[in-house]
N, C-alpha and C. Protein backbone atom coordinates (compact mmCIF):
# COMPACT_ATOMS: atom_id res chain seq x y z
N UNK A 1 0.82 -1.19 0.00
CA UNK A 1 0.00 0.00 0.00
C UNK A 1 0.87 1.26 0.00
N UNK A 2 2.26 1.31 0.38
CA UNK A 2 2.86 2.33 0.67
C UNK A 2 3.47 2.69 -0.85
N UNK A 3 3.84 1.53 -1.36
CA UNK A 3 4.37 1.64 -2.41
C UNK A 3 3.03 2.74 -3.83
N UNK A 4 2.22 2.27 -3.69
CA UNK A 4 0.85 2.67 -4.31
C UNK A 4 0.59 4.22 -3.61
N UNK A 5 0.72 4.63 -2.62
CA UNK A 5 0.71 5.50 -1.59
C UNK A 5 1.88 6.77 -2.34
N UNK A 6 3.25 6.47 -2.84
CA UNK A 6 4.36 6.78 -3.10
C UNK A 6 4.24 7.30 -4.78
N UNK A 7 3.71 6.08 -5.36
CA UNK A 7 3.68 6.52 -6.88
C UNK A 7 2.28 7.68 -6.97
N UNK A 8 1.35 7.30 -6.58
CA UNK A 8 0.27 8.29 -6.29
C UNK A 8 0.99 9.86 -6.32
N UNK A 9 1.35 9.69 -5.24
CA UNK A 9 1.95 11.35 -5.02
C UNK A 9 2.92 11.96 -5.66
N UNK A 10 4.26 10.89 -6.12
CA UNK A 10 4.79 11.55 -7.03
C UNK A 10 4.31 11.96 -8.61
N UNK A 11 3.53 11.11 -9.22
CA UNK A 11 2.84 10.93 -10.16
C UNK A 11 2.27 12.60 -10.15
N UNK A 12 1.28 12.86 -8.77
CA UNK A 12 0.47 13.94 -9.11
C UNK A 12 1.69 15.47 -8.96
N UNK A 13 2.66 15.25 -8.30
CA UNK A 13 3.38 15.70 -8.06
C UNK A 13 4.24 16.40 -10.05
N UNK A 14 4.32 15.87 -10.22
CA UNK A 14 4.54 15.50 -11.54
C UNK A 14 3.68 16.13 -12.55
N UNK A 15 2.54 15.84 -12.56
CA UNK A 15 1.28 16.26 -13.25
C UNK A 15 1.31 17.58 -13.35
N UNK A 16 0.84 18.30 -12.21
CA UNK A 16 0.91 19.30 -11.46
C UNK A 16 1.89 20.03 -11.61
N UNK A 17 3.30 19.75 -11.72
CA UNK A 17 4.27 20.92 -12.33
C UNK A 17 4.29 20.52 -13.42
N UNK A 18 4.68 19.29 -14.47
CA UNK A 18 4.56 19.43 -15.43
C UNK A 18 3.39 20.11 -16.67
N UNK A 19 2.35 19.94 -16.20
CA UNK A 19 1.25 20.36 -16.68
C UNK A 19 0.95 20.51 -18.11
N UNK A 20 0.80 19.54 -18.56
CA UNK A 20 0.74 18.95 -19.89
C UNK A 20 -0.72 19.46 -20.56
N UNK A 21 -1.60 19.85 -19.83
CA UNK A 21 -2.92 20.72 -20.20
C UNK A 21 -2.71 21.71 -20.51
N UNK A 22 -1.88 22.74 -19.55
CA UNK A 22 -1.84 23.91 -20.10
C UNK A 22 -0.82 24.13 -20.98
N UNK A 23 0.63 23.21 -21.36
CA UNK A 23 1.34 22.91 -22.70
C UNK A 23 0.68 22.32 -23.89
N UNK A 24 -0.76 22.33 -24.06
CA UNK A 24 -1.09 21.68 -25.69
C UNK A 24 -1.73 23.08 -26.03
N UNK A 25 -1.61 24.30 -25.74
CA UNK A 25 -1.59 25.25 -27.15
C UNK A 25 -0.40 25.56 -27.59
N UNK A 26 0.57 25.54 -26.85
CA UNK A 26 1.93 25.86 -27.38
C UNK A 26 1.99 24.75 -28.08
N UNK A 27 1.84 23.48 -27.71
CA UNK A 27 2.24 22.45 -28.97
C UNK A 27 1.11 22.07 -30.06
N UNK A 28 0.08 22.94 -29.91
CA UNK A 28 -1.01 23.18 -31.24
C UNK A 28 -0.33 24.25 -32.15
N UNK A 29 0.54 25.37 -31.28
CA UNK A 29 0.73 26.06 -32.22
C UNK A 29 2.27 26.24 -32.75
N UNK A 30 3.11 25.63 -31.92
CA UNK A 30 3.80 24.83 -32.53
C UNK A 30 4.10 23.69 -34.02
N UNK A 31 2.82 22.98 -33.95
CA UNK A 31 2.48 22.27 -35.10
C UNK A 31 1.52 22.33 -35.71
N UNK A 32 1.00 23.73 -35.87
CA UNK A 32 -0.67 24.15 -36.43
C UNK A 32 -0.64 23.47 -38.03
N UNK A 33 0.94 23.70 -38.21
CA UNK A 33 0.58 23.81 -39.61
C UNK A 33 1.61 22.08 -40.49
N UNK A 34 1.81 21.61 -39.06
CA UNK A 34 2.40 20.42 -39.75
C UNK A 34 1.66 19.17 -40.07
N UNK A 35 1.67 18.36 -40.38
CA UNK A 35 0.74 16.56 -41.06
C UNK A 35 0.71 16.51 -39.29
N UNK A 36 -0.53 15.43 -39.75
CA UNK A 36 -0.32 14.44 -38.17
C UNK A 36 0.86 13.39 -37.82
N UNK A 37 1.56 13.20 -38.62
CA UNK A 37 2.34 12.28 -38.67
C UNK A 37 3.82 12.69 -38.13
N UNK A 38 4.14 13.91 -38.19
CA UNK A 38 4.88 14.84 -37.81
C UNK A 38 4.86 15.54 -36.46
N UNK A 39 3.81 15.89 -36.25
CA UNK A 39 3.15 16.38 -35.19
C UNK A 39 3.24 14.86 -34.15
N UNK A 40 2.78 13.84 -34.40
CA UNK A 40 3.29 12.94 -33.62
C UNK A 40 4.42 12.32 -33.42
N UNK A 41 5.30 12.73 -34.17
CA UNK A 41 6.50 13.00 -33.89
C UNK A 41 7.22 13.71 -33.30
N UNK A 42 6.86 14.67 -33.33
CA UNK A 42 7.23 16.13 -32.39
C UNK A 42 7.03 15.73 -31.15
N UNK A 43 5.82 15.18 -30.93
CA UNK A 43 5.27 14.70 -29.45
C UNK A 43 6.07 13.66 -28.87
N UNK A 44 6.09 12.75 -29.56
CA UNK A 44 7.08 11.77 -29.32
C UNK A 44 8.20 11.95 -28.79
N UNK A 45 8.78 12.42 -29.31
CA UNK A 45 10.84 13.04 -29.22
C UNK A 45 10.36 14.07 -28.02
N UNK A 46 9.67 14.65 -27.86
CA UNK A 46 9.30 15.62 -26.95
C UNK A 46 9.31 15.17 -25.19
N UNK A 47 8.31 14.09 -25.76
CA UNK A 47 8.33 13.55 -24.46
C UNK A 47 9.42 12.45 -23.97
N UNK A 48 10.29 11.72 -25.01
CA UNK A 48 11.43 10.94 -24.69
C UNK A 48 12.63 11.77 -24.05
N UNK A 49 12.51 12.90 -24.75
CA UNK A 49 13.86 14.06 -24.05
C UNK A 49 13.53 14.39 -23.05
N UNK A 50 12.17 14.59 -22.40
CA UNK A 50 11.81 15.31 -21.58
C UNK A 50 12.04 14.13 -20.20
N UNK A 51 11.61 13.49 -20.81
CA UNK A 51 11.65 11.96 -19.87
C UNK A 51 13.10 11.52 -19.13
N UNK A 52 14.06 11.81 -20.29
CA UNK A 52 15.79 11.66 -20.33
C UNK A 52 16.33 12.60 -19.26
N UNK A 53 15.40 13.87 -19.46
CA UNK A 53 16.28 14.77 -19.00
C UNK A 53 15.38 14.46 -17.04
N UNK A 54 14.54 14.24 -16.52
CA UNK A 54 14.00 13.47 -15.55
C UNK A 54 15.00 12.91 -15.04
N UNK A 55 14.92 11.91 -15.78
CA UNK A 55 15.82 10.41 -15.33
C UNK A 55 17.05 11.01 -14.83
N UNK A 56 17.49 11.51 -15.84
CA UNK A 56 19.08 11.95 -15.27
C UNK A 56 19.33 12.93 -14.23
N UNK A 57 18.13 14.17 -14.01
CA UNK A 57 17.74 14.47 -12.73
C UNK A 57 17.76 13.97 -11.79
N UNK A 58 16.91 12.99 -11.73
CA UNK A 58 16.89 11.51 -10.53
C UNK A 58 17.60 10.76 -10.14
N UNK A 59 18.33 10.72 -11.03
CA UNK A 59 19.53 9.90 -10.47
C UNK A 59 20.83 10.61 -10.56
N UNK A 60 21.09 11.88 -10.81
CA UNK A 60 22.43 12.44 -10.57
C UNK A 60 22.40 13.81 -10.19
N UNK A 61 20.83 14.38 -10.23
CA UNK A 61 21.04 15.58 -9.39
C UNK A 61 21.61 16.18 -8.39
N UNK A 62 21.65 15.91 -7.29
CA UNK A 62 22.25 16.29 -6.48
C UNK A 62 23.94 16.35 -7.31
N UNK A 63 24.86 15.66 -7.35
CA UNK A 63 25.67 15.57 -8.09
C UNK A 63 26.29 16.62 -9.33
N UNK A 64 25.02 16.51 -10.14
CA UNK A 64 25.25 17.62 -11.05
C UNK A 64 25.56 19.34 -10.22
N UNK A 65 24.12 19.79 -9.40
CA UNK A 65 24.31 20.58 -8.72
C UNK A 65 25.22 21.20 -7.89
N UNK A 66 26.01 19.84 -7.36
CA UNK A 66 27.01 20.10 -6.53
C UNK A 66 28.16 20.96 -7.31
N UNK A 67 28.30 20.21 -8.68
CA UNK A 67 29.06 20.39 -9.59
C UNK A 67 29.41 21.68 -9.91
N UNK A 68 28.11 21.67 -10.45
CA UNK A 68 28.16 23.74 -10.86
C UNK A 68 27.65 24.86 -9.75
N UNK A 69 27.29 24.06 -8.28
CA UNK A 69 27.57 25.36 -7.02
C UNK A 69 26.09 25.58 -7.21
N UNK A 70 25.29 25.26 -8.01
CA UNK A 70 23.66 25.71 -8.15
C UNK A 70 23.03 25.06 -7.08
N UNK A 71 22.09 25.75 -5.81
CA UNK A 71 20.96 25.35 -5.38
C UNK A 71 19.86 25.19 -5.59
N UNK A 72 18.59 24.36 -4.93
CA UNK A 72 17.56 24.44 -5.95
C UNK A 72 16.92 25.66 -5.74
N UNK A 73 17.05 26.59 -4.49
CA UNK A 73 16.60 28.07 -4.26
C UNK A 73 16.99 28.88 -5.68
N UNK A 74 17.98 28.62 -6.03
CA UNK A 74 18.46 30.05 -7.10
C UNK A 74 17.99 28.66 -9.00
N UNK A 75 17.55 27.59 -8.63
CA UNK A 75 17.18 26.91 -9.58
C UNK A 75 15.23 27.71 -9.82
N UNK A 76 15.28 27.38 -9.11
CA UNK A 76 13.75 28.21 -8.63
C UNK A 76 13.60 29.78 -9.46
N UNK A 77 14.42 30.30 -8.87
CA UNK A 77 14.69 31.80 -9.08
C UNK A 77 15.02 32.37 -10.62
N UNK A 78 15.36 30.84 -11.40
CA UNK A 78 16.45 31.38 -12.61
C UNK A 78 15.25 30.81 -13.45
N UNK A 79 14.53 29.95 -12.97
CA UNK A 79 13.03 29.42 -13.76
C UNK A 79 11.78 30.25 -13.40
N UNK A 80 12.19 31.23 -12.86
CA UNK A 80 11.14 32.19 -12.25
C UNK A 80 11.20 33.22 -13.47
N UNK A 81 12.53 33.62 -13.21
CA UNK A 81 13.27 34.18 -14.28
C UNK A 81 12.80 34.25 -15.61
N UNK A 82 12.66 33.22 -16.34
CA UNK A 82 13.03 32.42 -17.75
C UNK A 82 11.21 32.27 -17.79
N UNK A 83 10.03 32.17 -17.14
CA UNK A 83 9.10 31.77 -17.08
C UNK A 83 8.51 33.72 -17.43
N UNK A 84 8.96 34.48 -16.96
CA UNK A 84 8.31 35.38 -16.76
C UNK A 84 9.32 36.00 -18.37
N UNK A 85 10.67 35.97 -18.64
CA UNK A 85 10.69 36.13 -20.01
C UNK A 85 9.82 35.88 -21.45
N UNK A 86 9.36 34.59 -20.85
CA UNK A 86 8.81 34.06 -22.00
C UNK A 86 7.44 35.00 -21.80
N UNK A 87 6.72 34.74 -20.79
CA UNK A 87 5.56 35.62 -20.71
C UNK A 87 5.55 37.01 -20.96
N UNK A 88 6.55 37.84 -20.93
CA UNK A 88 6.36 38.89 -21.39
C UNK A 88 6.68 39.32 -23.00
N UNK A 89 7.28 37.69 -23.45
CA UNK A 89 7.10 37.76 -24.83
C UNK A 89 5.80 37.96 -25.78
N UNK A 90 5.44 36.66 -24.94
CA UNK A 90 4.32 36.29 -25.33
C UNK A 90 2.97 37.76 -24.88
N UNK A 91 3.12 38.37 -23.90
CA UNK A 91 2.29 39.49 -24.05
C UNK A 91 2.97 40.57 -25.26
N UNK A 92 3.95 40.52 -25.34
CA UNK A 92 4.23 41.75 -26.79
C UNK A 92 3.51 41.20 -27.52
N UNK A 93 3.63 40.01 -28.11
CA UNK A 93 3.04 39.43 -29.09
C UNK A 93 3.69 39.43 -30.67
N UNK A 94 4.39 39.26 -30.15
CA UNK A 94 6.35 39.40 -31.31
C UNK A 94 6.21 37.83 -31.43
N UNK A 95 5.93 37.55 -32.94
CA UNK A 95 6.09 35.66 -32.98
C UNK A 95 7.54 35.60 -33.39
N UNK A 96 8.22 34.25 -32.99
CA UNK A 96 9.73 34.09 -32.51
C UNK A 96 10.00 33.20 -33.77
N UNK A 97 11.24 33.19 -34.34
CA UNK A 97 11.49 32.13 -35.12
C UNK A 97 11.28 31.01 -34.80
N UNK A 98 11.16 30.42 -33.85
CA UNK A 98 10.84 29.27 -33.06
C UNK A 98 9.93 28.36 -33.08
N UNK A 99 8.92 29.33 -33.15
CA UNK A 99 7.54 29.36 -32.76
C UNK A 99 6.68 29.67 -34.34
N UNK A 100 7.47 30.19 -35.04
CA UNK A 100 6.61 30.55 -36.36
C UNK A 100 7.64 30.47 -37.03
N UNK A 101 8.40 29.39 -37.96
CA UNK A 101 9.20 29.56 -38.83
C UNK A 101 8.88 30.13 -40.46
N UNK A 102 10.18 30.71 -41.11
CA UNK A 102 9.54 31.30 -42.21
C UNK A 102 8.98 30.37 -43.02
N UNK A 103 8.54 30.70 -44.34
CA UNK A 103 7.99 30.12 -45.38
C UNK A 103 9.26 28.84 -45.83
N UNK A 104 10.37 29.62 -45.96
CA UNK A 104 11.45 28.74 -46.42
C UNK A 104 11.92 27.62 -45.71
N UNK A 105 12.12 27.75 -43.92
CA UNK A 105 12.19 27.42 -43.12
C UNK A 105 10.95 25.59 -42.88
N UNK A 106 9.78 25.82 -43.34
CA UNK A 106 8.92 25.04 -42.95
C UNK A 106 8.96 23.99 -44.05
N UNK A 107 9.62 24.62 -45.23
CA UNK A 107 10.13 23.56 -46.70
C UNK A 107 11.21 22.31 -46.34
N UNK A 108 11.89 22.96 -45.15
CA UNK A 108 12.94 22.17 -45.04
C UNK A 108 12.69 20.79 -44.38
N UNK A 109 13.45 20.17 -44.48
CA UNK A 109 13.50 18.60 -44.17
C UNK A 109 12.56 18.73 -42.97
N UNK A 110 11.87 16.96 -42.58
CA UNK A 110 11.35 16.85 -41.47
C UNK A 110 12.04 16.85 -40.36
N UNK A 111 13.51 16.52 -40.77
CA UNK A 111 14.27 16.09 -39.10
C UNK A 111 14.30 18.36 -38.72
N UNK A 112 14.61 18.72 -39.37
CA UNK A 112 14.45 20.16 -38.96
C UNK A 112 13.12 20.95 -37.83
N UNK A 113 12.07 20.14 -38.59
CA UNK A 113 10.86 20.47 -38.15
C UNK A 113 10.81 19.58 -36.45
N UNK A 114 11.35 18.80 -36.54
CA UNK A 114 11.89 17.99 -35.07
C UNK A 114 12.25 18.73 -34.12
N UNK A 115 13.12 19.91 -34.23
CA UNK A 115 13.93 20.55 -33.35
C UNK A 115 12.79 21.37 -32.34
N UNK A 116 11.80 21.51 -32.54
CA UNK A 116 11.01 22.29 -31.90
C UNK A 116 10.40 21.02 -30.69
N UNK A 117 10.72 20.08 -30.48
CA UNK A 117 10.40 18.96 -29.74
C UNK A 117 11.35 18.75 -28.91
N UNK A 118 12.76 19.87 -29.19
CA UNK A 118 13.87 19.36 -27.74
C UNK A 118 13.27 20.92 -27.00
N UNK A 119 13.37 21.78 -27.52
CA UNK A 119 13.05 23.33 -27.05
C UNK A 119 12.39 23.85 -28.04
N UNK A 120 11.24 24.18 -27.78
CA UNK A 120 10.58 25.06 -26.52
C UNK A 120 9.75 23.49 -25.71
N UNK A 121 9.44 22.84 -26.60
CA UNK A 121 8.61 21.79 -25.58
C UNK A 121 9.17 21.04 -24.45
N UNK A 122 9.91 19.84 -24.56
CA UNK A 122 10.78 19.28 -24.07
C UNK A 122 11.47 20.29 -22.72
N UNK A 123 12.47 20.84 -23.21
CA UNK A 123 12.94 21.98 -22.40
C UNK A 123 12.67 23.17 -22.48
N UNK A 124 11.89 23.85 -21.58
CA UNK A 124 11.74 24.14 -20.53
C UNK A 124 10.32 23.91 -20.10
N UNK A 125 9.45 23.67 -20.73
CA UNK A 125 8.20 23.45 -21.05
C UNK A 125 7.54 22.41 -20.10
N UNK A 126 7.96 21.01 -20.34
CA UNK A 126 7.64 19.81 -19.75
C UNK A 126 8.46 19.41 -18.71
N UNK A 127 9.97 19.48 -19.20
CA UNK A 127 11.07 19.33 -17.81
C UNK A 127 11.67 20.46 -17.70
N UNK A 128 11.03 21.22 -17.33
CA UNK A 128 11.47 22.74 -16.61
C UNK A 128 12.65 22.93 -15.49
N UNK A 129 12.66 23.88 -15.08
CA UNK A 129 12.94 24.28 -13.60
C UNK A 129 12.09 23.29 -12.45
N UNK A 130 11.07 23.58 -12.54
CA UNK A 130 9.80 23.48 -11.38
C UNK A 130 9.68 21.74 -11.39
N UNK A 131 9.72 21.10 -12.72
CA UNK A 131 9.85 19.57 -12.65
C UNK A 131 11.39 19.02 -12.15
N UNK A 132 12.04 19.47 -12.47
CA UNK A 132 13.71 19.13 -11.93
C UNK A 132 13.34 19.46 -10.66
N UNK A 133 12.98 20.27 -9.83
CA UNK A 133 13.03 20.72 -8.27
C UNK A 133 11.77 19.90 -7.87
N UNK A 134 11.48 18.83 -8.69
CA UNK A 134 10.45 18.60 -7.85
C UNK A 134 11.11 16.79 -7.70
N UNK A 135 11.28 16.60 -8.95
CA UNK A 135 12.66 15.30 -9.50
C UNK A 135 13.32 14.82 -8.27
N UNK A 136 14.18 16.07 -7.83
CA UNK A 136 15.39 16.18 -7.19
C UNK A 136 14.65 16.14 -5.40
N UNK A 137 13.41 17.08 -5.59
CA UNK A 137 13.10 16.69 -3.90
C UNK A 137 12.49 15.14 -3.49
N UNK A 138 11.62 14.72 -4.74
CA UNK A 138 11.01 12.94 -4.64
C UNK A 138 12.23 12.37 -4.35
C-alpha cells in the first residue's frame, strides 16, 4: 500500500508541475501547420527528451548541482526568471522564429521540423525548472 501510496503522489506531483494541459496550445501552435504524422512525432521526441532529461535528474542531481555550485533556491529563481521572459514575450506578441518559422524554413527537411520537440517543448516546457526541483526533492 505504501508503495501505491508513493507513486500516487509523485505521479500527481509530476502532473501538477509538469502540466501537460496547459502545454497543448503551445504544442497546437507549434504544429498548427504540420501533417499528423509529424506532429506525432514532435510529441514523441518531446516527451522521450523530456523523460531523459527526468531520469538523469533523478539519479544524478544532487551531483550535477554540486558540480556547478547551483541550489535548488536560485534553480527556482532562474526558472522564475526564464518563465516570466517568456511571458512577457508572449504578451508583446512578437512571434519568434521558433515558434513561427519562415515560409522557407517550414520547406525544409522533417528532421528540422523535429527541433522544436527538444526546445521550446521538451525543455523548458515539460522538464522545466519546477519539474527538476520537484525530481530532485522525490
Amino acid at each position: 500500500m505504501d508503495l501505491i501510496h508513493q507513486f500516487t503522489l509523485s505521479f500527481m506531483g509530476f502532473f501538477a508541475i509538469a502540466n501537460p494541459v496547459s502545454n497543448l496550445p503551445v504544442f497546437l501552435s507549434l504544429t498548427g501547420e504540420d501533417d499528423a504524422d509529424t506532429a506525432r512525432a514532435i510529441a514523441r521526441k518531446g516527451l522521450i527528451v523530456a523523460f531523459g532529461i527526468v531520469l538523469v535528474f533523478a539519479l544524478a542531481g544532487k551531483m550535477i548541482f554540486e558540480l556547478f555550485g547551483i541550489t535548488l533556491p536560485a534553480l527556482r529563481i532562474a526558472g522564475g526568471l526564464l518563465v516570466c521572459l517568456i511571458g512577457f514575450k508572449m504578451v508583446q506578441g512578437e512571434p519568434s522564429q521558433v515558434q513561427h518559422p519562415s515560409a522557407e524554413d517550414r520547406q525544409a527537411d522533417r528532421r528540422a521540423r523535429l527541433s522544436v520537440a527538444v526546445s521550446p517543448l521538451a525543455m523548458p516546457l515539460l522538464a522545466g525548472p519546477g519539474t527538476i526541483a520537484t525530481t530532485m526533492s522525490f
